[in-house]
Protein backbone atom coordinates (compact mmCIF):
# COMPACT_ATOMS: atom_id res chain seq x y z
CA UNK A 1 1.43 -12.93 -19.12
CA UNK A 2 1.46 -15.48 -22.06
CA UNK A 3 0.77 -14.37 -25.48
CA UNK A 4 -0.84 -17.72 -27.23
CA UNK A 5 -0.14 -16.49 -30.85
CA UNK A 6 3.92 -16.44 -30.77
CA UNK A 7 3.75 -19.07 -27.76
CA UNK A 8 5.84 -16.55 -25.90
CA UNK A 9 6.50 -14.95 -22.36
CA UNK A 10 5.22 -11.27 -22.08
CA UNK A 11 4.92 -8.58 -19.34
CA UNK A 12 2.10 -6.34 -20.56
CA UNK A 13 -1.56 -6.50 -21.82
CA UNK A 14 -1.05 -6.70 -25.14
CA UNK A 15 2.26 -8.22 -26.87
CA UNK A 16 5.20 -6.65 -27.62
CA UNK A 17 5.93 -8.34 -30.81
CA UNK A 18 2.25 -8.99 -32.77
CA UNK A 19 0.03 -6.36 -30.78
CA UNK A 20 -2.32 -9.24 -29.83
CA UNK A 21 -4.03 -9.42 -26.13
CA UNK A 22 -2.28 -11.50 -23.70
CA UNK A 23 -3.93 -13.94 -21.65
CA UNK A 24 -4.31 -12.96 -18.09
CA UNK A 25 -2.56 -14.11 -14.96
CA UNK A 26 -3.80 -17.54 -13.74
CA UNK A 27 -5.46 -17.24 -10.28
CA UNK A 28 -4.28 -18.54 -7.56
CA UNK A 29 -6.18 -20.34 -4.39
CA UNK A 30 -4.52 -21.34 -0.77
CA UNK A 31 -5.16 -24.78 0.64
CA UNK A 32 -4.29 -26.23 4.31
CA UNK A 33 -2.28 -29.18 4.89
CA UNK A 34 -3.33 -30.82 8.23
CA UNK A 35 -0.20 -32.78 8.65
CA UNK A 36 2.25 -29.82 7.97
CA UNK A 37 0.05 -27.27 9.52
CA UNK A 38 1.12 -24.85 6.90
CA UNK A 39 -0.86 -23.18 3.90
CA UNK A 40 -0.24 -24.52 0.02
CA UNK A 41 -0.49 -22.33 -2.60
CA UNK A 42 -1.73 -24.00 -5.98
CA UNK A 43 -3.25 -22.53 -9.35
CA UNK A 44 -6.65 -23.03 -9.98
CA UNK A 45 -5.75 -24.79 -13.29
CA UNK A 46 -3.22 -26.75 -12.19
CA UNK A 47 -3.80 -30.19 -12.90
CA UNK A 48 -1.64 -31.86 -10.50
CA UNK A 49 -3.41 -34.04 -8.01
CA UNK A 50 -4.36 -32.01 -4.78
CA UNK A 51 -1.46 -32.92 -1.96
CA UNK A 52 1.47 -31.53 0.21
CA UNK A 53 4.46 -30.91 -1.94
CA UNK A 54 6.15 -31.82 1.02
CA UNK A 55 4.51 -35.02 2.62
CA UNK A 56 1.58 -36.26 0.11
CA UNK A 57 -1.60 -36.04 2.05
CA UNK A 58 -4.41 -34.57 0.45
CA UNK A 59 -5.51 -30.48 0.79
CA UNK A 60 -8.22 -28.91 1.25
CA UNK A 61 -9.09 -25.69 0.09
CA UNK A 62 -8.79 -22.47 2.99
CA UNK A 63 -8.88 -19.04 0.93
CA UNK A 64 -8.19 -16.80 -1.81
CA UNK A 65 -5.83 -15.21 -0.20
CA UNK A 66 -3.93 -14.96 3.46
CA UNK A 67 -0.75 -13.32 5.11
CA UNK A 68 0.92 -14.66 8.42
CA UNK A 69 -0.17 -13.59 12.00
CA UNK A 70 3.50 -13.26 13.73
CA UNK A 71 3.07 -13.94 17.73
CA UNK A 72 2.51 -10.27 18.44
CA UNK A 73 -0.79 -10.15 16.49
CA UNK A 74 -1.55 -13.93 18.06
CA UNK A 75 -1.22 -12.80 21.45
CA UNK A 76 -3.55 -9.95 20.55
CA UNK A 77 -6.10 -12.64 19.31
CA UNK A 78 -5.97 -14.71 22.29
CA UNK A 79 -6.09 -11.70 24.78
CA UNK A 80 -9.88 -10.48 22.95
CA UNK A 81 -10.87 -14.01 23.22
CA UNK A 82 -9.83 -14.58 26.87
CA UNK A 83 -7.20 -17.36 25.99
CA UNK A 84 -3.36 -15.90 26.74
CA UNK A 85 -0.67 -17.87 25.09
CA UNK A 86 -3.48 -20.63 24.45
CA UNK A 87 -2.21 -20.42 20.70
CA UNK A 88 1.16 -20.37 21.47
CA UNK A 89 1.89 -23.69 19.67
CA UNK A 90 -0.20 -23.06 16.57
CA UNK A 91 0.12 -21.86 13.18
CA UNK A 92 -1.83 -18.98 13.10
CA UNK A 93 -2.89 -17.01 9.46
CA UNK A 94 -5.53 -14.72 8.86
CA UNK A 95 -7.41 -13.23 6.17
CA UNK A 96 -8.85 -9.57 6.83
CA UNK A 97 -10.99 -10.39 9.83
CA UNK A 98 -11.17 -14.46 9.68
CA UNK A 99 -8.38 -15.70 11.58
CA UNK A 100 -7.24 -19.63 10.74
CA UNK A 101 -5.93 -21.42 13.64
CA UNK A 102 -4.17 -24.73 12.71
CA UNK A 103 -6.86 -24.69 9.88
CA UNK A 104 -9.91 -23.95 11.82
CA UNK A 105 -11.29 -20.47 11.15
CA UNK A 106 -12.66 -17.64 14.26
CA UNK A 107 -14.07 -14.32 12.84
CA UNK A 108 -13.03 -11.01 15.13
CA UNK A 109 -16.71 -9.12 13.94
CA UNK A 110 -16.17 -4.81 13.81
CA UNK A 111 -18.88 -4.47 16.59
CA UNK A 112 -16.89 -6.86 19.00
CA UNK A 113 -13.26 -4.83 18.08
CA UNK A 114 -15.38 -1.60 18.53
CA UNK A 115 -16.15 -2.73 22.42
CA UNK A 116 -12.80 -3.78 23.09
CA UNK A 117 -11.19 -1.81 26.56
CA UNK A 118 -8.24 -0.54 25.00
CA UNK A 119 -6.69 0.54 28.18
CA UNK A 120 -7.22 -3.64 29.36
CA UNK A 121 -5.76 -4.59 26.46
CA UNK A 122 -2.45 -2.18 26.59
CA UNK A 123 -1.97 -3.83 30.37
CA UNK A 124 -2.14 -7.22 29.31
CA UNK A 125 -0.19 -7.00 26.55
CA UNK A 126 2.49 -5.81 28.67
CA UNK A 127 1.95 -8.51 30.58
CA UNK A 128 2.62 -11.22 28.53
CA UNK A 129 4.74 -10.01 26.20
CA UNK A 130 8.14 -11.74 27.91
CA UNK A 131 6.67 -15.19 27.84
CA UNK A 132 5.28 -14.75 24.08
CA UNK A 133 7.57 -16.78 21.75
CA UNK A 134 8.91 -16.69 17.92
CA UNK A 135 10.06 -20.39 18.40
CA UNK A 136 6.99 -22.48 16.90
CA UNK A 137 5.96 -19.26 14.28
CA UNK A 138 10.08 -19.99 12.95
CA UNK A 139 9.38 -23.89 12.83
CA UNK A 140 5.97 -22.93 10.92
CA UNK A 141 7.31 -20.35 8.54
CA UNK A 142 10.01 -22.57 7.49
CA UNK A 143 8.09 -25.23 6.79
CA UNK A 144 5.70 -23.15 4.60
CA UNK A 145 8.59 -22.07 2.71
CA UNK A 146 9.75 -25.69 1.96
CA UNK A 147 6.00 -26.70 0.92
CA UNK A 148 6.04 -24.07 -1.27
CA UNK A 149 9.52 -23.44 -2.53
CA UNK A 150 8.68 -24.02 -6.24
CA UNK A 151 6.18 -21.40 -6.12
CA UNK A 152 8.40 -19.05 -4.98
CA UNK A 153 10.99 -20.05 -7.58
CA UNK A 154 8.66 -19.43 -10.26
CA UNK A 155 7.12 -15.91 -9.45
CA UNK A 156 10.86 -14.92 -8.18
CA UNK A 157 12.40 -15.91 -11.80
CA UNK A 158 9.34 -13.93 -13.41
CA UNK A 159 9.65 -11.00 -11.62
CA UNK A 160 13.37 -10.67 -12.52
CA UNK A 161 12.92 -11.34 -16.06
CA UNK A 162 10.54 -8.75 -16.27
CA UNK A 163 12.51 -5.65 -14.58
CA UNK A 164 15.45 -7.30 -16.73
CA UNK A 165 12.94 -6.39 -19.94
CA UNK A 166 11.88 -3.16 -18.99
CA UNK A 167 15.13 -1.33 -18.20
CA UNK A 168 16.19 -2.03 -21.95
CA UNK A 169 14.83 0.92 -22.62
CA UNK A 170 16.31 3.24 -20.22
CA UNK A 171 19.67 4.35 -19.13
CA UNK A 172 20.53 2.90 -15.65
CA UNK A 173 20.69 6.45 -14.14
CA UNK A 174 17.12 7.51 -15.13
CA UNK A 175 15.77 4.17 -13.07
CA UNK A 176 14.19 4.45 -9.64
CA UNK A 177 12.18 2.91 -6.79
CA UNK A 178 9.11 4.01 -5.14
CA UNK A 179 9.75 3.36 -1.58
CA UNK A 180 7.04 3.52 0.85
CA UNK A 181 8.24 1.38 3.84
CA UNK A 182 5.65 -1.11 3.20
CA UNK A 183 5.97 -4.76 2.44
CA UNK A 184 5.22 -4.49 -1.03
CA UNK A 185 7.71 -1.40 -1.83
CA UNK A 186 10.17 -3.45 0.04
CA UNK A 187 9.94 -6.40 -1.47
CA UNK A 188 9.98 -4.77 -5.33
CA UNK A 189 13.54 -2.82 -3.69
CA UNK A 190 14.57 -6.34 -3.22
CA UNK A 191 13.85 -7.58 -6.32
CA UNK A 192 14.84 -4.39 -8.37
CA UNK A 193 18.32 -4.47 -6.73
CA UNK A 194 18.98 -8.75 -7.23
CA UNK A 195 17.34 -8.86 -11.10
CA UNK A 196 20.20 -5.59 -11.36
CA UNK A 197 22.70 -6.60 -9.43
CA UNK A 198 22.51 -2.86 -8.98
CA UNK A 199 22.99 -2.24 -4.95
CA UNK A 200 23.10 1.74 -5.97
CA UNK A 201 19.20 1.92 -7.01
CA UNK A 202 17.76 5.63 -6.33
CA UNK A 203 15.33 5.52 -4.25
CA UNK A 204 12.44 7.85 -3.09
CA UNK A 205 10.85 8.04 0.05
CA UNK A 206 7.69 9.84 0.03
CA UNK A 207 7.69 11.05 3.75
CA UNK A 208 3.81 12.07 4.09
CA UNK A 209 4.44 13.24 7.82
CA UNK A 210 1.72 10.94 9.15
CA UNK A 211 3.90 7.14 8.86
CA UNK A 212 3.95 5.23 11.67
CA UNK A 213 6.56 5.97 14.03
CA UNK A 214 7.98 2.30 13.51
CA UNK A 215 8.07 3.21 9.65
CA UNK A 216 10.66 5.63 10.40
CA UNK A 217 12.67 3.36 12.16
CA UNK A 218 12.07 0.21 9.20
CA UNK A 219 13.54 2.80 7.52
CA UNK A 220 16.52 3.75 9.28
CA UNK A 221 17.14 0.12 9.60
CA UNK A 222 16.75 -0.22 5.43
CA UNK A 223 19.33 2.77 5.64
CA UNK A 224 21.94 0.99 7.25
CA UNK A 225 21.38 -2.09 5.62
CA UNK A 226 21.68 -0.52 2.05
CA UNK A 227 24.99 1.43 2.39
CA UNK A 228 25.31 1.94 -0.79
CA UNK A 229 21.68 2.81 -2.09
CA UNK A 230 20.47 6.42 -2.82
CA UNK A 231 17.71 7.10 -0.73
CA UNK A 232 15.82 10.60 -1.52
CA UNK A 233 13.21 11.76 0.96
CA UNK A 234 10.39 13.59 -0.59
CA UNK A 235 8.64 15.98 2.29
CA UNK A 236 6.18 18.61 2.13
CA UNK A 237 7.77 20.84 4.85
CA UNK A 238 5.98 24.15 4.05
CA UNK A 239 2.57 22.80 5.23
CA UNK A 240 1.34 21.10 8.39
CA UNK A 241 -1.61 18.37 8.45
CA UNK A 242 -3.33 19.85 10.89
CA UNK A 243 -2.94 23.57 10.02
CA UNK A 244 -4.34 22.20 6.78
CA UNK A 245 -7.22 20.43 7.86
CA UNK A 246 -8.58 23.61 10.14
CA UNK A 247 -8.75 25.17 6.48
CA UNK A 248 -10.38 22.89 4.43
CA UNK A 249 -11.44 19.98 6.53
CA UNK A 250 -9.80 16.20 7.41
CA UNK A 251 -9.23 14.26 4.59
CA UNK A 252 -12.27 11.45 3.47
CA UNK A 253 -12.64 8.91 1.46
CA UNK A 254 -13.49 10.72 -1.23
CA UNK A 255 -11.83 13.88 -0.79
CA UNK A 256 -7.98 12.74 -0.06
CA UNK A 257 -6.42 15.84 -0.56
CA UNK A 258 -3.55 14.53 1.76
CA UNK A 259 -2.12 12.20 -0.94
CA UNK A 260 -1.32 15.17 -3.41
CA UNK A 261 -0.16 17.89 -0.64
CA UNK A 262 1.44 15.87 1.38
CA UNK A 263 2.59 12.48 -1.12
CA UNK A 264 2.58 13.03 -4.72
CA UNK A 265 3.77 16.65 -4.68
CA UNK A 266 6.96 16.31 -2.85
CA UNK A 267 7.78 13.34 -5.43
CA UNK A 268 7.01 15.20 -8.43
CA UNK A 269 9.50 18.43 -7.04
CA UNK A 270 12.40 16.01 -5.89
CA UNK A 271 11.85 13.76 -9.30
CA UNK A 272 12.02 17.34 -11.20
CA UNK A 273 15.17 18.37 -9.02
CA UNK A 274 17.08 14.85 -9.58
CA UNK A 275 15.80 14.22 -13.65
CA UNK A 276 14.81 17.55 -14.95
CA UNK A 277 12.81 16.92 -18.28
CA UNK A 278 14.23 13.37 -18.68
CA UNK A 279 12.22 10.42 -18.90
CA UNK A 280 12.63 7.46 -16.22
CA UNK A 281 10.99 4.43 -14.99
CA UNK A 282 9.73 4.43 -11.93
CA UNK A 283 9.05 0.33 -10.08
CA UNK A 284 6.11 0.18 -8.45
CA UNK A 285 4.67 -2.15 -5.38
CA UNK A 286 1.16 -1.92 -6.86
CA UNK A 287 -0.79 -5.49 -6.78
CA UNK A 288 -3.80 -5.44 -8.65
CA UNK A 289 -5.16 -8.05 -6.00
CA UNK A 290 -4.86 -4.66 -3.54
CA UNK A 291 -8.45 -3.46 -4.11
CA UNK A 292 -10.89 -2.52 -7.19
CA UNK A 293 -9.86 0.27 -8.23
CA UNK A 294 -5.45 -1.22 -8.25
CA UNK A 295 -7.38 -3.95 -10.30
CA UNK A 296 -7.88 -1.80 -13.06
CA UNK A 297 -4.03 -0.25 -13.75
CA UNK A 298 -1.64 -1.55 -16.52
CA UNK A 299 1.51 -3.57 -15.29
CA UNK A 300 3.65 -0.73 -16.98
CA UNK A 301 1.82 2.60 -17.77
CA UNK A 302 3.45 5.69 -19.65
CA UNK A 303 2.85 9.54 -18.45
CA UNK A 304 -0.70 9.26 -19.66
CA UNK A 305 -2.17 7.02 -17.10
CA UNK A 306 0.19 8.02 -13.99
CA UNK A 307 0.05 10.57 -11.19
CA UNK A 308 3.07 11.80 -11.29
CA UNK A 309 4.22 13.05 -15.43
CA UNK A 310 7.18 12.48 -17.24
CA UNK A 311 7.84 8.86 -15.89
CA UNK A 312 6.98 5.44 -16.83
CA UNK A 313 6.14 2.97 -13.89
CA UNK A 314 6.69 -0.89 -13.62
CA UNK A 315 5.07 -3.14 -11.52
CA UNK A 316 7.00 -6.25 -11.01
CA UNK A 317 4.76 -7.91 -8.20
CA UNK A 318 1.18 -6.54 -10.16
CA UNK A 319 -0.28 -10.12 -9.82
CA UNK A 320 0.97 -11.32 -6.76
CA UNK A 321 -1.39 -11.79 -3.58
CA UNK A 322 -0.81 -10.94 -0.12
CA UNK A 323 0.66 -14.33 0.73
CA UNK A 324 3.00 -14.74 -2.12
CA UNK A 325 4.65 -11.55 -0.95
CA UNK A 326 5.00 -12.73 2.50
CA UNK A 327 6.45 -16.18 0.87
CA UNK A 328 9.16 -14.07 -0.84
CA UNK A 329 10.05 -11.61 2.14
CA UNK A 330 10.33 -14.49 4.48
CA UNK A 331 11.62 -17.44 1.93
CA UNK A 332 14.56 -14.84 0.87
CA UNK A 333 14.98 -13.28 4.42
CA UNK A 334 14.15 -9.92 3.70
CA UNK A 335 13.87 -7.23 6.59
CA UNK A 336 10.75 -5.62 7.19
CA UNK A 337 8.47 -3.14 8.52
CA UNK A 338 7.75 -4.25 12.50
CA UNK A 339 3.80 -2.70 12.04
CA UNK A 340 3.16 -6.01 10.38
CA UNK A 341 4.43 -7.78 13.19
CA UNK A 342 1.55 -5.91 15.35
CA UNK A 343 -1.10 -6.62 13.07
CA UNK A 344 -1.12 -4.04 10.77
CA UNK A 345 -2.08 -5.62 6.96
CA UNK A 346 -1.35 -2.02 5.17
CA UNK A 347 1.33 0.47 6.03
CA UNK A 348 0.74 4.05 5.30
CA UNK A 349 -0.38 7.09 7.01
CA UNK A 350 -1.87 5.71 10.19
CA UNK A 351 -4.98 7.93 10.43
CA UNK A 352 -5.67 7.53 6.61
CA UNK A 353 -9.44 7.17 6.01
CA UNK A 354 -9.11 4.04 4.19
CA UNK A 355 -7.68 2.37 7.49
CA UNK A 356 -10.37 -0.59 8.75
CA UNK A 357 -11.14 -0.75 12.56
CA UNK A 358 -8.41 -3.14 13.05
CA UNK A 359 -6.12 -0.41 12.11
CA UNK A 360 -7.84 1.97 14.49
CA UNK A 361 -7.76 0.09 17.38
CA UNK A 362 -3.96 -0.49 16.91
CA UNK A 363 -3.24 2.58 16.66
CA UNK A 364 -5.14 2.93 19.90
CA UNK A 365 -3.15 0.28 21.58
CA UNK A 366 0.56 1.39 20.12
CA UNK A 367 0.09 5.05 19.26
CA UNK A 368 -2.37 5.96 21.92
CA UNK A 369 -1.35 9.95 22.00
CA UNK A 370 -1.19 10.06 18.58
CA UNK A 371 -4.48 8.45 18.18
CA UNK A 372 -6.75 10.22 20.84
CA UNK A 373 -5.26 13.55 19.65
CA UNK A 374 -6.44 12.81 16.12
CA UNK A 375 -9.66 11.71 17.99
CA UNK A 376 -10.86 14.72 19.42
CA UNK A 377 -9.60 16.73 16.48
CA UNK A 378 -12.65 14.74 14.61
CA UNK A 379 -15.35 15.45 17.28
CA UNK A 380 -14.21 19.25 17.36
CA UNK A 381 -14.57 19.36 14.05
CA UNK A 382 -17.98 17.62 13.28
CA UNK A 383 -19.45 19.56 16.29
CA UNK A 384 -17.55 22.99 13.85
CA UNK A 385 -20.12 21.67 11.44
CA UNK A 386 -23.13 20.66 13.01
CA UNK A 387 -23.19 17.15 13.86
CA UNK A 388 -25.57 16.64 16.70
CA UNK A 389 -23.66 13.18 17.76
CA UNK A 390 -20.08 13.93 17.06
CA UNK A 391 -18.75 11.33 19.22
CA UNK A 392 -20.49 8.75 16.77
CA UNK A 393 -20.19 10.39 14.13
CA UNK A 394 -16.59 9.99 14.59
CA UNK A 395 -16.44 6.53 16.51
CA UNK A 396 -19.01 4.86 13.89
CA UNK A 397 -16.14 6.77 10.84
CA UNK A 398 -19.07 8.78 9.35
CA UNK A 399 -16.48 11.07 9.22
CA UNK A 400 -14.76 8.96 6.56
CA UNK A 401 -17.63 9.11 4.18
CA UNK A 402 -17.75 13.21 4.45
CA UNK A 403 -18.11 15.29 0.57
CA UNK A 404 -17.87 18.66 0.08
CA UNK A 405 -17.00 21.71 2.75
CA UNK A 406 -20.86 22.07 4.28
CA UNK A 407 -20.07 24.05 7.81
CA UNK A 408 -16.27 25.18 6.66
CA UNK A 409 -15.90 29.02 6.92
CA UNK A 410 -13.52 28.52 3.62
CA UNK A 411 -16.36 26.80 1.58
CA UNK A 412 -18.55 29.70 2.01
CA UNK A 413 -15.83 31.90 0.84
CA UNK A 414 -14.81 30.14 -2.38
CA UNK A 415 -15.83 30.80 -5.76
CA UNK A 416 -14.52 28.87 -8.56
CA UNK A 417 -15.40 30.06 -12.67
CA UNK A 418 -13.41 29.26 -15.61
CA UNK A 419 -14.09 29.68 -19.23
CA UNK A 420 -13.04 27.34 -21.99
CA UNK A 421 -9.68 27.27 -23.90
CA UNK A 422 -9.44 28.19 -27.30
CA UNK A 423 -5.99 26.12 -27.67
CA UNK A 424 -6.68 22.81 -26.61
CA UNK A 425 -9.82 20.66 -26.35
CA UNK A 426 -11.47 19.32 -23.55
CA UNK A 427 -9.36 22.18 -21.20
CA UNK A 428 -10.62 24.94 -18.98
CA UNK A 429 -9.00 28.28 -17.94
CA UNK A 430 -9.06 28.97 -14.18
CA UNK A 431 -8.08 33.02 -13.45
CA UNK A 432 -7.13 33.33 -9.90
CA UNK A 433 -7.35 36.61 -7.76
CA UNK A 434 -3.93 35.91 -5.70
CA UNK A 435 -0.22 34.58 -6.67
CA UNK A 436 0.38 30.88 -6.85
CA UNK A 437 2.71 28.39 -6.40
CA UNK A 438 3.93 25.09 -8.12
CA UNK A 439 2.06 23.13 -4.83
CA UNK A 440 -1.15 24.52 -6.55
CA UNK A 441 -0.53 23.06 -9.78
CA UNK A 442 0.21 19.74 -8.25
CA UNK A 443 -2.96 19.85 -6.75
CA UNK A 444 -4.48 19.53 -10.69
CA UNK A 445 -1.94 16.26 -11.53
CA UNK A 446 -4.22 13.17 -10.81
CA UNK A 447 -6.88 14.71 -12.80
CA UNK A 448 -5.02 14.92 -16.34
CA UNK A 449 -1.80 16.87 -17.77
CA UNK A 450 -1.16 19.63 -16.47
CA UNK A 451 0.11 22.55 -19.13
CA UNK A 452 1.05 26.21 -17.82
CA UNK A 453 0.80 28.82 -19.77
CA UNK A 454 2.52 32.62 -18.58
CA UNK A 455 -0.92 34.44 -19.23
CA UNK A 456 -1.40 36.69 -16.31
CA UNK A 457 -1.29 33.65 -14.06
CA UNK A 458 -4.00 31.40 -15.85
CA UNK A 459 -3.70 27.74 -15.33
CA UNK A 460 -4.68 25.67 -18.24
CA UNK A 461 -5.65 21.56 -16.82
CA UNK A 462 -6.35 19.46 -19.84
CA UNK A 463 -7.93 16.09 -19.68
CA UNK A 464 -7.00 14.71 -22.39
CA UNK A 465 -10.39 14.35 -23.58
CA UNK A 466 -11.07 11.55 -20.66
């Protein structure tokens, strides 16, 4: 960020010194160089004349945005189009769906994925998988880091002189990492720990129960690697998924209840066990570029606009794209989760409703118990309610767009009143017929501050007037 009235470097939306807004990031666009086969990243003001850092010929423009296809996700590709190995020798990026081969762009379309024979595909991947080779991907990745080495010099510098800024303000044993397993979370460890120098970072592992099994293993690895880091796990082992979901219903798109029970409520009680009341800043691997709604958080945001209260989070990679963090992880060598190796562009749990049908039909190809147990979970449960198709209801992921508890046992059984509360504005009172526990109140955290008051076991959720 760039504030233009004291001609200075900043790292929030408004500045630090004169309270003035900031100028925005400035966007970025990826271009193809035919000679070096690799993609150049270049700002869309940049004046410089439009050629190959590394051998002069001109570029031409590709995407807004891409991330590498590593020869496990290319032999994929050529097995749905017939062609084994036939790409063996080519740089290969995609860009969701849109794969770019040597420059040249092929679309995968979600009707031709949804016809795929699984089963065929498992075979052949077998198959194959002994004469599939890293040795032309190496020779491409490290030319794309050459051709765009100064890039990654500049966003690398800025990212450490902004976690260098922010920690002013906070002890170093009141500083932590969120650490999913993802490539983002990894790649803000990485920088966290270098800007530092600080090897020792707490970190917190939010353990949902539904990662990918070669999550837990990335993280094993990042275990070992990191001797000397503190690595916290943060586990909701009173509840199962399952168990939960015959009460209430699987999760949707709109209704992800599993990101509170199962993610941000385990944080909060092992942040609460490790800081007590003390304030701390949290580093984030949120990107704006992520999806709408990430486009609309701060860089840093206090206790008011975050989840999880009594924290401050930092978001040194907030404006980078998807390729830029794949320039870092592989420019600076940094270990990472194998799921992207298969194809996977998000990491998370692997039956979340926000997965796309790429996702799905990996997780059909490399978690195929997992996957078909989840499966018929879904039709059991939309014929429990109804449905007259379940098998398309769940195969076409209507089940993803489900609201409210219509056919649930539970729904018909709940009855929610509240009255207003004379202490604060914009609250309600809730009075509850049974005991409660802590889990419940966490339930109440993305929606506002929670305050609880000992009053015959009334729970107070304020707002804050939003």
């Amino acid at each position: 960020m760039w504030c233009t009235n004291c001609n200075k470097t900043t790292y929030s939306e408004t500045c630090e010194v004169c309270g003035s807004k900031t100028q925005q990031e400035t966007p970025i666009e990826v271009y193809w160089c035919d000679s070096c086969r690799v993609p150049i990243i270049r700002e869309v003001s940049d004046s410089h004349p439009l050629t190959c850092p590394c051998c002069g010929d001109k570029l031409k423009y590709l995407a807004k945005d891409l991330r590498p296809v590593f020869p496990e996700e290319r032999l994929l590709l050529e097995l749905i189009e017939g062609k084994p190995l036939s790409y063996k020798s080519a740089s290969v990026w995609a860009a969701d769906s849109r794969y770019y081969i040597d420059g040249k762009s092929t679309n995968l379309s979600i009707d031709r994925l949804k016809k795929l024979d699984v089963e065929k595909l498992s075979h052949q991947l077998e198959e194959f998988k002994d004469r599939n080779s890293y040795d032309e991907f190496n020779k491409n990745i490290d030319k794309f880091v050459r051709c765009n080495r100064e890039r990654l010099d500049s966003i690398k510098e800025e990212a450490y002189s902004f976690v260098q800024q922010q920690v002013k303000n906070f002890p170093k044993h009141q500083l932590v990492i969120s650490f999913s397993g993802g490539k983002d979370s990894t790649v803000v460890a990485d920088i966290v720990v270098r800007a530092l120098s600080n090897p020792k970072m707490v970190h917190i592992f939010g353990d949902t129960t539904l990662e990918f099994p070669i999550t837990y293993d990335y993280v094993a690895r990042y275990r070992k690697h990191n001797p000397l880091a503190i690595i916290k796990t943060a586990k909701n082992k009173e509840q199962d998924f399952y168990s939960v979901c015959d009460q209430i219903g699987p999760p949707a798109r709109m209704m992800r209840w599993c990101c509170t029970m199962f993610k941000t409520g385990p944080i909060t009680r092992v942040l609460n066990s490790l800081f007590k009341d003390a304030r701390i800043l949290t580093f984030y691997g949120i990107r704006k570029h992520e999806s709408v709604s990430r486009s609309k958080y701060e860089r840093v945001a206090n206790s008011a606009n975050v989840k999880i209260q009594k924290q401050t989070v930092a978001a040194p990679i907030f404006y980078w794209t998807d390729l830029e963090v794949w320039l870092y992880m592989l420019g600076e060598d940094v270990d990472f989760n194998d799921a992207y190796r298969l194809g996977y562009d998000r990491v998370g749990c692997w039956c979340c409703p926000n997965n796309n049908t790429r996702s799905q039909l990996l997780a059909k190809i490399y978690m195929p118990e997992q996957s078909e147990k989840w499966r018929n979970y879904l039709i059991n449960f939309a014929k429990q309610i109804g449905k007259p198709d379940p098998e398309v209801y769940v195969d076409n992921g209507k089940w993803k767009a489900r609201q409210g508890g219509n056919g649930l046992a539970a729904a018909e059984d709940v009855k929610i009143r509240y009255t207003n509360c004379t202490a604060e504005d914009h609250a309600k009172i809730y009075k509850l017929n049974r005991a409660i526990s802590e889990d419940f109140y966490n339930l109440f955290i993305p929606f506002g501050r929670v305050k609880i008051f000992t009053l015959l076991d009334e729970c107070c959720w304020y707002n804050g007037g939003s």
